[in-house]
N, C-alpha and C. Protein backbone atom coordinates (compact mmCIF):
# COMPACT_ATOMS: atom_id res chain seq x y z
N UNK A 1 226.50 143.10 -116.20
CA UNK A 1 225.43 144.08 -116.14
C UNK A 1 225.59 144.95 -114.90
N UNK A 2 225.22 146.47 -115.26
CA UNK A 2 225.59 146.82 -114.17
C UNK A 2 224.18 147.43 -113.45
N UNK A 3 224.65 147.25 -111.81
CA UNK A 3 223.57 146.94 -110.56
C UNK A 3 223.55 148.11 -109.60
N UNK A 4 222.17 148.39 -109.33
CA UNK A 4 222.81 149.15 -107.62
C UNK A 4 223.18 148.12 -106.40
N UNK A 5 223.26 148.43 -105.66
CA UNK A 5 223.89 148.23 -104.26
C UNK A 5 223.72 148.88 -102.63
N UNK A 6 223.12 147.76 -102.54
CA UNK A 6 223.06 148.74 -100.76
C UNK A 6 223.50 147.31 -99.97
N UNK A 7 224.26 148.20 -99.28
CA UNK A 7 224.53 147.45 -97.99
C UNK A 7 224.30 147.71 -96.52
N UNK A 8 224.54 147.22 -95.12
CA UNK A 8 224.05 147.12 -93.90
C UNK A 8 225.20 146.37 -93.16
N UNK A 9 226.33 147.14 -92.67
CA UNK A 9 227.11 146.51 -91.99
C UNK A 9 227.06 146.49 -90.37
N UNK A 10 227.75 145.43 -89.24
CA UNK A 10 228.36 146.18 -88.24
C UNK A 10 229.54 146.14 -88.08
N UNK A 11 230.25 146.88 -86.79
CA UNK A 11 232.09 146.99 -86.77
C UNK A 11 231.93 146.90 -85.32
N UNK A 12 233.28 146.55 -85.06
CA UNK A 12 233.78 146.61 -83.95
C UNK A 12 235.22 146.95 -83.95
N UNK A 13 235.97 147.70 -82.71
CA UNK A 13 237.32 147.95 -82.69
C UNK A 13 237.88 148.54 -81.34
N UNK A 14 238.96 149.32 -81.42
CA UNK A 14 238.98 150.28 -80.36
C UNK A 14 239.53 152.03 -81.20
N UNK A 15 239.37 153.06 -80.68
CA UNK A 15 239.72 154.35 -80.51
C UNK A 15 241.25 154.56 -79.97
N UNK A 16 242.06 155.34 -80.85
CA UNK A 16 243.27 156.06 -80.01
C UNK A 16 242.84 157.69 -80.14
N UNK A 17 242.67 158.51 -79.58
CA UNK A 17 242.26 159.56 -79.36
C UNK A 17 243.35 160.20 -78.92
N UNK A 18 243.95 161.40 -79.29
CA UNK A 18 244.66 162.22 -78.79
C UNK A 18 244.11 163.66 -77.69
N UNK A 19 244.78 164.11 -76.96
CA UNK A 19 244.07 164.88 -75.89
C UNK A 19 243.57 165.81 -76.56
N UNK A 20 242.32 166.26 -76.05
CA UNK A 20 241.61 167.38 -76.00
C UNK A 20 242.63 168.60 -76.09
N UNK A 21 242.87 169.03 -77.01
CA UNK A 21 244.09 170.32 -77.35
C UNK A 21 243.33 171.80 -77.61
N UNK A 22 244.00 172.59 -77.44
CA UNK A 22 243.66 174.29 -77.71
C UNK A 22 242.62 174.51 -77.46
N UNK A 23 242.15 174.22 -75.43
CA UNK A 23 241.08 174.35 -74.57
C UNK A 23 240.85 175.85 -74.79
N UNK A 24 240.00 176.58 -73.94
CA UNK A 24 239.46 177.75 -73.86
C UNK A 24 238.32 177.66 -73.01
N UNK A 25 238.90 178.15 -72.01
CA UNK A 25 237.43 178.18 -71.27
C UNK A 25 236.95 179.81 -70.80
N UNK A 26 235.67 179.71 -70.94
CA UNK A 26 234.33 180.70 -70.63
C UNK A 26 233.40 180.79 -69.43
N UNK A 27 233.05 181.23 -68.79
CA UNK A 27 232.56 181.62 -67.43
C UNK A 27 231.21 182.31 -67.51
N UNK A 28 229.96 182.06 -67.75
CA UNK A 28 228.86 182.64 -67.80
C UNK A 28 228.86 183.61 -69.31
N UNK A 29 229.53 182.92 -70.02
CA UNK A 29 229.45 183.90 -71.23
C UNK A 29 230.99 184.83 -71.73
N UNK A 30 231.93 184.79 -70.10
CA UNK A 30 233.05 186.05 -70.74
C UNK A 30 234.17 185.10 -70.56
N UNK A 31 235.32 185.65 -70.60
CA UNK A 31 236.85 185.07 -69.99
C UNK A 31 237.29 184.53 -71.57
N UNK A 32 238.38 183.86 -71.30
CA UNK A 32 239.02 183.64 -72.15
C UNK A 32 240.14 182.65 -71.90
N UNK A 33 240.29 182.23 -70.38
CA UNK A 33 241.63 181.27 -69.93
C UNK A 33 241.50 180.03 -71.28
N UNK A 34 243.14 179.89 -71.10
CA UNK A 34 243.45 178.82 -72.07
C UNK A 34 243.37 177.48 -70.62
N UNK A 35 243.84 176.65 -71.70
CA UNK A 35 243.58 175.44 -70.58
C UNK A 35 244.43 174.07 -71.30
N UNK A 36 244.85 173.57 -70.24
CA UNK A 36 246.12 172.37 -70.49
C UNK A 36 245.23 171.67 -71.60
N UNK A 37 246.47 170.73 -72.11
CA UNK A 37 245.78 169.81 -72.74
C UNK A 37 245.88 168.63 -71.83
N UNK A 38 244.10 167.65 -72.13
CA UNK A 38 244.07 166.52 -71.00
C UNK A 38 244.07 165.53 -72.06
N UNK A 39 245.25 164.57 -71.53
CA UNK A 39 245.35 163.21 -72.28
C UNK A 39 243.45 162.06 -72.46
N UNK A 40 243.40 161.50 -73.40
CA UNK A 40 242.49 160.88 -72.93
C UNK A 40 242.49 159.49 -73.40
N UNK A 41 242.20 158.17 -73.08
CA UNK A 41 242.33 156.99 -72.70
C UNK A 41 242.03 156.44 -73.80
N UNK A 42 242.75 155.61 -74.60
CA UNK A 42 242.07 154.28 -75.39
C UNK A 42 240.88 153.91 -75.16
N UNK A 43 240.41 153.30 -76.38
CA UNK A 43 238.51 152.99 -76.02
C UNK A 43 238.35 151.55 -76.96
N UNK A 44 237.32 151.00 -76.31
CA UNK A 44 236.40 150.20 -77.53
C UNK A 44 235.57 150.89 -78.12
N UNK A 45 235.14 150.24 -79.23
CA UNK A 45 234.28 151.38 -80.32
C UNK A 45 233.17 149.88 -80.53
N UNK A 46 231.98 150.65 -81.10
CA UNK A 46 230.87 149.97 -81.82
C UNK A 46 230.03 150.88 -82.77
N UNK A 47 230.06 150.25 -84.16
CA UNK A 47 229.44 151.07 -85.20
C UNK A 47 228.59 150.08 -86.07
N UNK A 48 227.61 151.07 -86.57
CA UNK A 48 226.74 150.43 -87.83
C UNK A 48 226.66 151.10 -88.73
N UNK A 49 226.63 150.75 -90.05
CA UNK A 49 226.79 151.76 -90.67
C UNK A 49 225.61 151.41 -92.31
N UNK A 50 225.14 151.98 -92.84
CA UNK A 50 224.59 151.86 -94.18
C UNK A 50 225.03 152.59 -95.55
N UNK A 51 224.99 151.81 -96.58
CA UNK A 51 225.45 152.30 -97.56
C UNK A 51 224.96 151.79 -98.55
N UNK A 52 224.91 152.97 -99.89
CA UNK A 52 224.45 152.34 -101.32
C UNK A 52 225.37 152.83 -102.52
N UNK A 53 225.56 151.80 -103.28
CA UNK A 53 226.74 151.81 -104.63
C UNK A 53 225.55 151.89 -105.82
N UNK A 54 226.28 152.91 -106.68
CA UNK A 54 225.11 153.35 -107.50
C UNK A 54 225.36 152.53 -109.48
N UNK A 55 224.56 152.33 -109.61
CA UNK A 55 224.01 151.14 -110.77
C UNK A 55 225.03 151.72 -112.18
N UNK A 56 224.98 153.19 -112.32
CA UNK A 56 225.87 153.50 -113.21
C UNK A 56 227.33 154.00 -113.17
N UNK A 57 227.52 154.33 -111.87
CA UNK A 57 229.31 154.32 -111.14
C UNK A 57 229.37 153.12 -110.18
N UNK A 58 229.58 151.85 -110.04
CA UNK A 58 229.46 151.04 -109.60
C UNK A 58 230.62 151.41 -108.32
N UNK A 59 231.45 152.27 -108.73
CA UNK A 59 232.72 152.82 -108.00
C UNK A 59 232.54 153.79 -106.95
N UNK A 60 231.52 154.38 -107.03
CA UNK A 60 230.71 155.27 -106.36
C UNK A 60 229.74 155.51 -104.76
N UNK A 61 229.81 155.24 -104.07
CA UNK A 61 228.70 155.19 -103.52
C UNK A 61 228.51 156.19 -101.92
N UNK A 62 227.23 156.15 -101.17
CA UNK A 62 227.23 156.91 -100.22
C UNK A 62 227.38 156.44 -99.23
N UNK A 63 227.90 156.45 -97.98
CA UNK A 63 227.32 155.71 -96.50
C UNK A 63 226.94 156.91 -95.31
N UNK A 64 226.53 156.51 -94.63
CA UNK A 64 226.08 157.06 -93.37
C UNK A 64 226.41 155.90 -92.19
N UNK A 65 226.79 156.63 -91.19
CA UNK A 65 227.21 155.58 -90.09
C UNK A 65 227.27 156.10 -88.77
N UNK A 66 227.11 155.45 -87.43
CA UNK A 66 227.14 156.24 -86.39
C UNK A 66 227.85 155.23 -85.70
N UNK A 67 228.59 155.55 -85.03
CA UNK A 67 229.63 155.05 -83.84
C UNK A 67 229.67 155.26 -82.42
N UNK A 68 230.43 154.53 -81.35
CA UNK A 68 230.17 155.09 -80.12
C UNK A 68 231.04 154.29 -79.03
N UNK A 69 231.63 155.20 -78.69
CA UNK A 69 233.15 155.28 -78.01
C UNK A 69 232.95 155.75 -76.88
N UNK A 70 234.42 155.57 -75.82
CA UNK A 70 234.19 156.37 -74.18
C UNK A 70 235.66 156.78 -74.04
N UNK A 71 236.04 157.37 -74.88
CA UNK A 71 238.10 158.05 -74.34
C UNK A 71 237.74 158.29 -72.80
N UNK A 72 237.88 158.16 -72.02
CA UNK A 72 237.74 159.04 -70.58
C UNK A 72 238.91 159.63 -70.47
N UNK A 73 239.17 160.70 -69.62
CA UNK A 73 240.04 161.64 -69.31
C UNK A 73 241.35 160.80 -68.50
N UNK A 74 242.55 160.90 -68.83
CA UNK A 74 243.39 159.81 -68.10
C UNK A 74 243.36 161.24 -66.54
N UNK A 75 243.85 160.27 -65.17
CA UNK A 75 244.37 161.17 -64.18
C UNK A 75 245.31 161.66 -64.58
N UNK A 76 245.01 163.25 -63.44
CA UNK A 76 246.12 164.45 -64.05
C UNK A 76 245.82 165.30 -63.71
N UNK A 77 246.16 166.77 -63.77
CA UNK A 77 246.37 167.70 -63.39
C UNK A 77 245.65 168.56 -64.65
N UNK A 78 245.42 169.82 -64.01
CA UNK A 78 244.47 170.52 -65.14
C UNK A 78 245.15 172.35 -64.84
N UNK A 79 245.67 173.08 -65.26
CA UNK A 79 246.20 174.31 -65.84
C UNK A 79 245.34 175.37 -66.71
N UNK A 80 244.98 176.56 -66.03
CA UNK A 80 244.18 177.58 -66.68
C UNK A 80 245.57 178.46 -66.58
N UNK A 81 245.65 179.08 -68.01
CA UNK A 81 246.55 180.69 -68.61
C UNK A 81 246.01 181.04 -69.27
N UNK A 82 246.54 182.50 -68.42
CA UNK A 82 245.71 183.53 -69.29
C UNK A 82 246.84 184.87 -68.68
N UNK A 83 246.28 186.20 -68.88
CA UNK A 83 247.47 187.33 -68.74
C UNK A 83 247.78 187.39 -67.21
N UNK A 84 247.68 186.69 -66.56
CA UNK A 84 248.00 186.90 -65.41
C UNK A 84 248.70 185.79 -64.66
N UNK A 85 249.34 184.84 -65.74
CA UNK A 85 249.78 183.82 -65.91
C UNK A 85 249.03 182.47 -65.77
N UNK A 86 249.82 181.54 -65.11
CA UNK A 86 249.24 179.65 -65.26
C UNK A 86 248.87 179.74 -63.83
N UNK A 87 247.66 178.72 -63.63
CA UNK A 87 247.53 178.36 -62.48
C UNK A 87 246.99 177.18 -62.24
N UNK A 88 247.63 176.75 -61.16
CA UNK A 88 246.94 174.70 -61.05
C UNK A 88 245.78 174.12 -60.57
N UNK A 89 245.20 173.22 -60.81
CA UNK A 89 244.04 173.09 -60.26
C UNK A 89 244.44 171.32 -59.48
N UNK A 90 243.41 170.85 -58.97
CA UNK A 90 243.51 169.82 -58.42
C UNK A 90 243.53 169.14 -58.96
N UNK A 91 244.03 167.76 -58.87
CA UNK A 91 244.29 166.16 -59.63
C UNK A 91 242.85 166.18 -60.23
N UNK A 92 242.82 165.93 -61.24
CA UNK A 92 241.43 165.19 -62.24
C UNK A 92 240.94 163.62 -62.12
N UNK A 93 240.84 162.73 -61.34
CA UNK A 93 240.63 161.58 -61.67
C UNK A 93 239.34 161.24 -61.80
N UNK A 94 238.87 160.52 -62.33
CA UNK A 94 237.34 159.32 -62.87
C UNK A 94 236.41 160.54 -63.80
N UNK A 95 237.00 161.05 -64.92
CA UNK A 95 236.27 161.96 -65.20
C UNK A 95 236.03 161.11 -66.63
N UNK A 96 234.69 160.72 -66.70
CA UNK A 96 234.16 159.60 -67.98
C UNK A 96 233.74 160.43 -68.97
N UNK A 97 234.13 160.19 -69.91
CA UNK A 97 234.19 160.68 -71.48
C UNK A 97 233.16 159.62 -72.38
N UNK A 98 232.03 160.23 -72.59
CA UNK A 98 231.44 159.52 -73.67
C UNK A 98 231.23 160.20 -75.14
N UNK A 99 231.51 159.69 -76.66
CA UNK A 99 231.05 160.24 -77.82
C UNK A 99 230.46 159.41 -78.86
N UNK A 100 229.19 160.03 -79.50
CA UNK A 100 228.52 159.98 -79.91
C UNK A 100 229.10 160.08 -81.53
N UNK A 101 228.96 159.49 -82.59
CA UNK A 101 229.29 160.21 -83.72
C UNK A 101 228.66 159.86 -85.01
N UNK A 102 227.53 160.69 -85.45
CA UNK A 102 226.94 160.19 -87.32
C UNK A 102 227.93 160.84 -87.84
N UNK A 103 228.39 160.23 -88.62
CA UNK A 103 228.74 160.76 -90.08
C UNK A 103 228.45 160.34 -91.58
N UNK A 104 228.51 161.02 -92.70
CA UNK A 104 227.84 160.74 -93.84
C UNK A 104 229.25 161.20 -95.05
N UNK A 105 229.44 159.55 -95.65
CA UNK A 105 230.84 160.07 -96.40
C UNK A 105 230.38 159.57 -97.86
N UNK A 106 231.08 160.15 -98.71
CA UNK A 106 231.08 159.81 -100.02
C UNK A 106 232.33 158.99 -100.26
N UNK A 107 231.91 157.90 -100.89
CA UNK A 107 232.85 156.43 -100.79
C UNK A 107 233.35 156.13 -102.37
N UNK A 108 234.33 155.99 -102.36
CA UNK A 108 235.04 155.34 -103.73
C UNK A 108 235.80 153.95 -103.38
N UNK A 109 235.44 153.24 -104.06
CA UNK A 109 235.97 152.18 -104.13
C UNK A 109 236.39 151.18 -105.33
N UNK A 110 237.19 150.42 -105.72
CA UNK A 110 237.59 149.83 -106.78
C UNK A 110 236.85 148.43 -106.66
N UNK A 111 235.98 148.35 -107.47
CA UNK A 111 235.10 147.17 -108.13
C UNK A 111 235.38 146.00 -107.94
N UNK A 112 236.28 145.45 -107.55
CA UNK A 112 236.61 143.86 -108.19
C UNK A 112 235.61 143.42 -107.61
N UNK A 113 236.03 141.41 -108.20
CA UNK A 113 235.32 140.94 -107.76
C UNK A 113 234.80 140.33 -106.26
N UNK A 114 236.37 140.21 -105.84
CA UNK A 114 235.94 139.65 -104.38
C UNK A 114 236.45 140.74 -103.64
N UNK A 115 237.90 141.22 -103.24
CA UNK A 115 238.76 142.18 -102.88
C UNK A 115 238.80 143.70 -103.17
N UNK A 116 238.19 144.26 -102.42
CA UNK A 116 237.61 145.54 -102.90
C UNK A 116 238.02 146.61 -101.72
N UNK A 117 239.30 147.53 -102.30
CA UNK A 117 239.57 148.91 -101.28
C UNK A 117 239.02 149.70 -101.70
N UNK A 118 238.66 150.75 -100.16
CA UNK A 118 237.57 151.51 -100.63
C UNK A 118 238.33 152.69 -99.42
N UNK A 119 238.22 154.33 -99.77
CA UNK A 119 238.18 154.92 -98.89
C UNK A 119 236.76 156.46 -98.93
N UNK A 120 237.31 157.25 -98.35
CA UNK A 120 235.77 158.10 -98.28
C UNK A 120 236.06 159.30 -97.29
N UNK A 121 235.03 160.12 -97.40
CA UNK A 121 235.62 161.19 -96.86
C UNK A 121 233.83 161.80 -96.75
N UNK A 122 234.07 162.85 -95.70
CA UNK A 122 232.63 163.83 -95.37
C UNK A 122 232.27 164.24 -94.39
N UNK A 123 231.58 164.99 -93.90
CA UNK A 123 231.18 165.38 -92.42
C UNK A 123 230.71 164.64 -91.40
N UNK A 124 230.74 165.14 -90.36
CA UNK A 124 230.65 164.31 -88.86
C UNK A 124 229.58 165.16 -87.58
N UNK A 125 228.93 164.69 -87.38
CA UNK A 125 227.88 165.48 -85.96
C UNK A 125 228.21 164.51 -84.90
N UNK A 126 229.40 165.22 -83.76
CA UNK A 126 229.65 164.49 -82.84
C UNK A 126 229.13 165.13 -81.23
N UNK A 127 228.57 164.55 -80.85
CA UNK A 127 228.20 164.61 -79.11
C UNK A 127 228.46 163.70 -78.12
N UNK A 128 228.76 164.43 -77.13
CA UNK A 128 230.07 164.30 -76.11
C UNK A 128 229.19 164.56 -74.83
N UNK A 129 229.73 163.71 -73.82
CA UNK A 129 229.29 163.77 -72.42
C UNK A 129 230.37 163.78 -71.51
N UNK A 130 230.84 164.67 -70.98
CA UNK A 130 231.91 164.34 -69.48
C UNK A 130 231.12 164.39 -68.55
N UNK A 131 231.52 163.47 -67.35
CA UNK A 131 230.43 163.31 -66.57
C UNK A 131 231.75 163.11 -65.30
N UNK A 132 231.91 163.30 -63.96
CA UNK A 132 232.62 163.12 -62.58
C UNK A 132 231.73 161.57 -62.70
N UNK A 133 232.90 160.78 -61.72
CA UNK A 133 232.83 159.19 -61.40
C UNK A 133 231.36 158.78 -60.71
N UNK A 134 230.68 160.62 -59.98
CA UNK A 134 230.21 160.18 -59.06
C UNK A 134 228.58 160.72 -59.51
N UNK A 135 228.80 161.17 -60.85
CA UNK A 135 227.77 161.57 -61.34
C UNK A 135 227.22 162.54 -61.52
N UNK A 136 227.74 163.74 -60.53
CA UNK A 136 227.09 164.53 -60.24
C UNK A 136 227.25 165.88 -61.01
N UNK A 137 228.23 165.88 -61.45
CA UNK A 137 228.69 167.08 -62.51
C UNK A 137 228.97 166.27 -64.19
N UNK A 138 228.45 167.69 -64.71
CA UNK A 138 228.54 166.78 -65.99
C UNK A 138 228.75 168.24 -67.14
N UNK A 139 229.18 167.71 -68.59
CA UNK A 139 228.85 168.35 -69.09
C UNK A 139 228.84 168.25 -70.74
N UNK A 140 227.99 168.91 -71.84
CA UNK A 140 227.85 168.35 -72.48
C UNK A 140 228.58 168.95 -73.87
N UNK A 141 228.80 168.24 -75.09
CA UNK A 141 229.31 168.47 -76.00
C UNK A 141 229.14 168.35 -77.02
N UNK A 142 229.01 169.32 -78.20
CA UNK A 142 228.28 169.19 -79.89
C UNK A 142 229.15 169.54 -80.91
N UNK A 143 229.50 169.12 -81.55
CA UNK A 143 229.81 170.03 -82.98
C UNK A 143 229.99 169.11 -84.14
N UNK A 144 230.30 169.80 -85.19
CA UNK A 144 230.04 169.49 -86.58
C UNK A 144 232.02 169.60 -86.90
N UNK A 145 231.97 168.04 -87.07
CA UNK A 145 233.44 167.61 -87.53
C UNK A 145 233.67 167.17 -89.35
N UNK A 146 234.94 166.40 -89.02
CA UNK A 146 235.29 166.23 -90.50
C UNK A 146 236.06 164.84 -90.02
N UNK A 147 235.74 163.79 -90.83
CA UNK A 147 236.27 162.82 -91.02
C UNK A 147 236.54 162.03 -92.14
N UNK A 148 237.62 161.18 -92.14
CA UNK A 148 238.18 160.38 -93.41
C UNK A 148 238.19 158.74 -93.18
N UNK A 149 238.36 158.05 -94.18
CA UNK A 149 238.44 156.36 -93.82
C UNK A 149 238.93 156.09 -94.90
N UNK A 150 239.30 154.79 -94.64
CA UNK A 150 240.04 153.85 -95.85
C UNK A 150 239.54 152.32 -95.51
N UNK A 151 240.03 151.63 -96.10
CA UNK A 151 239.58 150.26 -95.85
C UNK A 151 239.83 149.27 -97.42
N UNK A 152 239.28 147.73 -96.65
CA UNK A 152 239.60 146.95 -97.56
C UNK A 152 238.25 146.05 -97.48
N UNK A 153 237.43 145.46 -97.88
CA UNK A 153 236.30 144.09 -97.75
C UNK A 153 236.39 143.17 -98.58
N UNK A 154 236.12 142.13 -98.06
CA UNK A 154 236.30 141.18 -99.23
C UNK A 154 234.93 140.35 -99.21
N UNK A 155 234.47 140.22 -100.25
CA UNK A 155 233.15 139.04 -100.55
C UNK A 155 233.38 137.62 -99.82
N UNK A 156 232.95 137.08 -98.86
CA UNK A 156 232.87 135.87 -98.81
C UNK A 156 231.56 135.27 -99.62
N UNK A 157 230.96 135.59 -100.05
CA UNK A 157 229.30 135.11 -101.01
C UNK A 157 229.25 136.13 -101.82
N UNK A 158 228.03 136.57 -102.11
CA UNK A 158 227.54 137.82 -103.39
C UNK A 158 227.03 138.56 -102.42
N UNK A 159 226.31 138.12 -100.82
CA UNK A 159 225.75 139.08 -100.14
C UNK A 159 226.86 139.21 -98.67
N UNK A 160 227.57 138.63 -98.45
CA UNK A 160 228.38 139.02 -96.84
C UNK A 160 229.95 139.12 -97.26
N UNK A 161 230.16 140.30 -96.55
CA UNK A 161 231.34 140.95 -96.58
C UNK A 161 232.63 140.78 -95.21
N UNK A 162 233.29 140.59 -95.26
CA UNK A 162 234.06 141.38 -94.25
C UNK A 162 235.02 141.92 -94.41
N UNK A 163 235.22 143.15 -93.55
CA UNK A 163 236.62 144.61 -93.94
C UNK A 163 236.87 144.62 -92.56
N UNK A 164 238.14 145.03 -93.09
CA UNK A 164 238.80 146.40 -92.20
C UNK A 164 239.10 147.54 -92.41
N UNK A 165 238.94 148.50 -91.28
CA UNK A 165 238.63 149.81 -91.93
C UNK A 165 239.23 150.74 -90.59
N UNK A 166 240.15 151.54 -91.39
CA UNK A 166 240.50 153.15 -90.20
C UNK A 166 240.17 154.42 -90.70
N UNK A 167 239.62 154.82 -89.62
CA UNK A 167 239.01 156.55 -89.55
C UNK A 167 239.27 157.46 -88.64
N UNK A 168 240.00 158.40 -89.37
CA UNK A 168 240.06 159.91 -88.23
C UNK A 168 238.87 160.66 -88.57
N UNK A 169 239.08 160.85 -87.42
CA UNK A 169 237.72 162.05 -86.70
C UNK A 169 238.13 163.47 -86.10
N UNK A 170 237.84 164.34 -86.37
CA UNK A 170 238.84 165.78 -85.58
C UNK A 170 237.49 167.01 -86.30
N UNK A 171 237.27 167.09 -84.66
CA UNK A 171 236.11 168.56 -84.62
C UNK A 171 236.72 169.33 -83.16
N UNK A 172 235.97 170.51 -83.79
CA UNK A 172 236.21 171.18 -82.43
C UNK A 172 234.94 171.44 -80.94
N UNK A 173 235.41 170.62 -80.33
CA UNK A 173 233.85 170.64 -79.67
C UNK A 173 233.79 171.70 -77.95
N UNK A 174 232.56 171.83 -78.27
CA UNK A 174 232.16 173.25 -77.86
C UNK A 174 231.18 172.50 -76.15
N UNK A 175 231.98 172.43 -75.05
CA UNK A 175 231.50 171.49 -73.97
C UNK A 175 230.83 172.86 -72.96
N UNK A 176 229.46 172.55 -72.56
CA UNK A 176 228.83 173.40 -71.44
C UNK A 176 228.08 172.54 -70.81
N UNK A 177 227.96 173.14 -69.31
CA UNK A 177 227.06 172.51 -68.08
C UNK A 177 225.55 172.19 -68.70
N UNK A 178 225.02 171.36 -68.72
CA UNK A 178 223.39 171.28 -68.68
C UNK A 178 222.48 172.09 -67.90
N UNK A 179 221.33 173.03 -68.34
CA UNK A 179 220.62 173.93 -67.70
C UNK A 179 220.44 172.86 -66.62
N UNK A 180 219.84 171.68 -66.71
CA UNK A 180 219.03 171.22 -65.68
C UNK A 180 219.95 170.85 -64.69
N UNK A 181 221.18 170.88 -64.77
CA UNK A 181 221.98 170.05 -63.98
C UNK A 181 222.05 171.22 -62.73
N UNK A 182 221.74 171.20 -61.96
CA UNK A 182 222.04 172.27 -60.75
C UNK A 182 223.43 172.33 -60.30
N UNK A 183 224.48 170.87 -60.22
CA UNK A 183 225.24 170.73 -59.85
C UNK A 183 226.85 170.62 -61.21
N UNK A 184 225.92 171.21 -61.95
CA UNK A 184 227.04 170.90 -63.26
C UNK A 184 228.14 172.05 -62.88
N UNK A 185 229.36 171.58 -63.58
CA UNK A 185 230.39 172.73 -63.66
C UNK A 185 229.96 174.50 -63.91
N UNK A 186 230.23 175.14 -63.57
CA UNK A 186 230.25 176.88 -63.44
C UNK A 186 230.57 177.58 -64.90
N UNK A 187 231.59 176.39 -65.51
CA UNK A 187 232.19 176.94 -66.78
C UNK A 187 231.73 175.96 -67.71
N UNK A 188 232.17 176.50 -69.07
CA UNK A 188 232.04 176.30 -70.51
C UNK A 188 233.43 176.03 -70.85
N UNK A 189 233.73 175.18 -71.93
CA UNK A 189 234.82 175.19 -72.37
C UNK A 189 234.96 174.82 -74.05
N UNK A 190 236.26 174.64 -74.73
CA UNK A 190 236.18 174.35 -76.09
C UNK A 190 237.27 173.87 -75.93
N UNK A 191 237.31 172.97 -77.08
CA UNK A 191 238.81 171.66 -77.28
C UNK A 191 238.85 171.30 -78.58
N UNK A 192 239.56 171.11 -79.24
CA UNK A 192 239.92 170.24 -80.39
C UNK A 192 239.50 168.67 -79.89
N UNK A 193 238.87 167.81 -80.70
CA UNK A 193 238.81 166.17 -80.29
C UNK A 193 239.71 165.49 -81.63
N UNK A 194 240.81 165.04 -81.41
CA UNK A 194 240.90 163.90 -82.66
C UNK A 194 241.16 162.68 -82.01
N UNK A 195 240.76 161.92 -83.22
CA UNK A 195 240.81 160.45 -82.93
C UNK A 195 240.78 159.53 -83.73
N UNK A 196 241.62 158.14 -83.75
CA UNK A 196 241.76 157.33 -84.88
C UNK A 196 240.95 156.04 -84.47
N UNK A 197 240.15 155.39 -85.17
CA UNK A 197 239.40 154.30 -84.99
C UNK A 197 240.09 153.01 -86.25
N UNK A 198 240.44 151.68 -85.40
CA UNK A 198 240.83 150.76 -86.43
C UNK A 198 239.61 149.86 -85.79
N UNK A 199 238.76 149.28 -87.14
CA UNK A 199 238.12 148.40 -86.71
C UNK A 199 238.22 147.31 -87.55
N UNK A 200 237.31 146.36 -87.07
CA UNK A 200 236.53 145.32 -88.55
C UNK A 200 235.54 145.07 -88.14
N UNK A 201 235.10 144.11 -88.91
CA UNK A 201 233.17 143.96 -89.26
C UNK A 201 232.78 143.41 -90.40
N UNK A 202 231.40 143.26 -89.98
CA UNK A 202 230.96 142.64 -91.38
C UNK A 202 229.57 142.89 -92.00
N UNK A 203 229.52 142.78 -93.20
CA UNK A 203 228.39 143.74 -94.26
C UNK A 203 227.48 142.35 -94.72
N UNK A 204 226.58 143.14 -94.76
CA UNK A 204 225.17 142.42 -95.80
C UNK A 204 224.96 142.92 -96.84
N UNK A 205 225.27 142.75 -98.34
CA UNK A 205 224.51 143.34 -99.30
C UNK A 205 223.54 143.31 -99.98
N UNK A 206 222.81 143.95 -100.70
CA UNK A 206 221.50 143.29 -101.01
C UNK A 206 221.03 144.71 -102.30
């Protein structure tokens, strides 16, 4: 007979993130300097996520999930070009990277009974914090990404699951000083973010 389905998982894992690529930075609104790309650091990850499999596509279903990671910026050196050529800036070190990420995917998965791959695909609302070691400068980051997953779970009962599961993530995020911050950075900037998450975890269904 066929059933709906909702489930209630959590995950755990880590992030490989590739650097912040095809910078651009802005100055009160004008400019245009390009800007190096900055490597950024392996992470642990923590996610929860919800989902429901629908009674007449049993194959079918939706999730929503939010995650939350810290790539920080590895030490390094930082490069603005633009027509008047490259120019260097000072060593970068302790510059902490935090992201935020809901996303909401439409999930297919193959039925069986215990052993069940599943992958999915859909949009992403990710926000981002760089912040100096020492606190005092910061700045913040939003945009609307695109992400994919795959995975495998298997039934241990009729209601608990456990999978493994990888997801890229890749938006372009749009980073500026906080009004309130008096001491925040001068500039604005923009970056590509991607990043691969392998985790596992485990589901409740009901």
């Amino acid at each position: 007979k066929a059933y709906a389905e909702s489930y209630v998982a959590g995950q755990f894992g880590a992030t490989f993130p590739q650097s912040l690529s095809n910078g651009k930075v802005t100055q009160d609104g004008f400019g245009g300097l390009g800007l190096s790309d900055q490597p950024l650091q392996r992470s642990a990850m923590l996610g929860l996520k919800f989902g429901h499999y629908f009674s007449k596509a049993r194959w079918l279903g939706i999730e929503t999930g939010f995650s939350y990671t810290t790539p920080h910026l590895k030490q390094g050196s930082i490069t603005f070009s633009g027509p008047g050529g490259s120019t260097p800036s000072p060593i970068l070190s302790g510059l902490h990277h935090r992201v935020f990420t809901l996303d909401t995917d439409v999930i297919f998965r193959y039925p069986g009974y215990r052993l069940q791959p599943y992958f999915g695909i859909g949009p992403s609302i990710l926000m981002a914090r760089l912040r100096g070691s020492d606190g005092a400068t910061g700045q913040s980051g939003t945009a609307l990404g695109f992400n994919a997953e795959g995975g495998v779970q298997y039934y241990l009962t009729r209601q608990w699951t456990l999978f493994g599961e990888a997801k890229y993530t890749r938006a372009r995020m749009n980073y500026s000083s906080a009004h309130s911050d008096e001491n925040a950075d001068p500039f604005a900037f923009r970056a590509t973010y991607s990043v691969l998450a392998l985790s596992v975890g485990i589901g409740y269904h009901f």
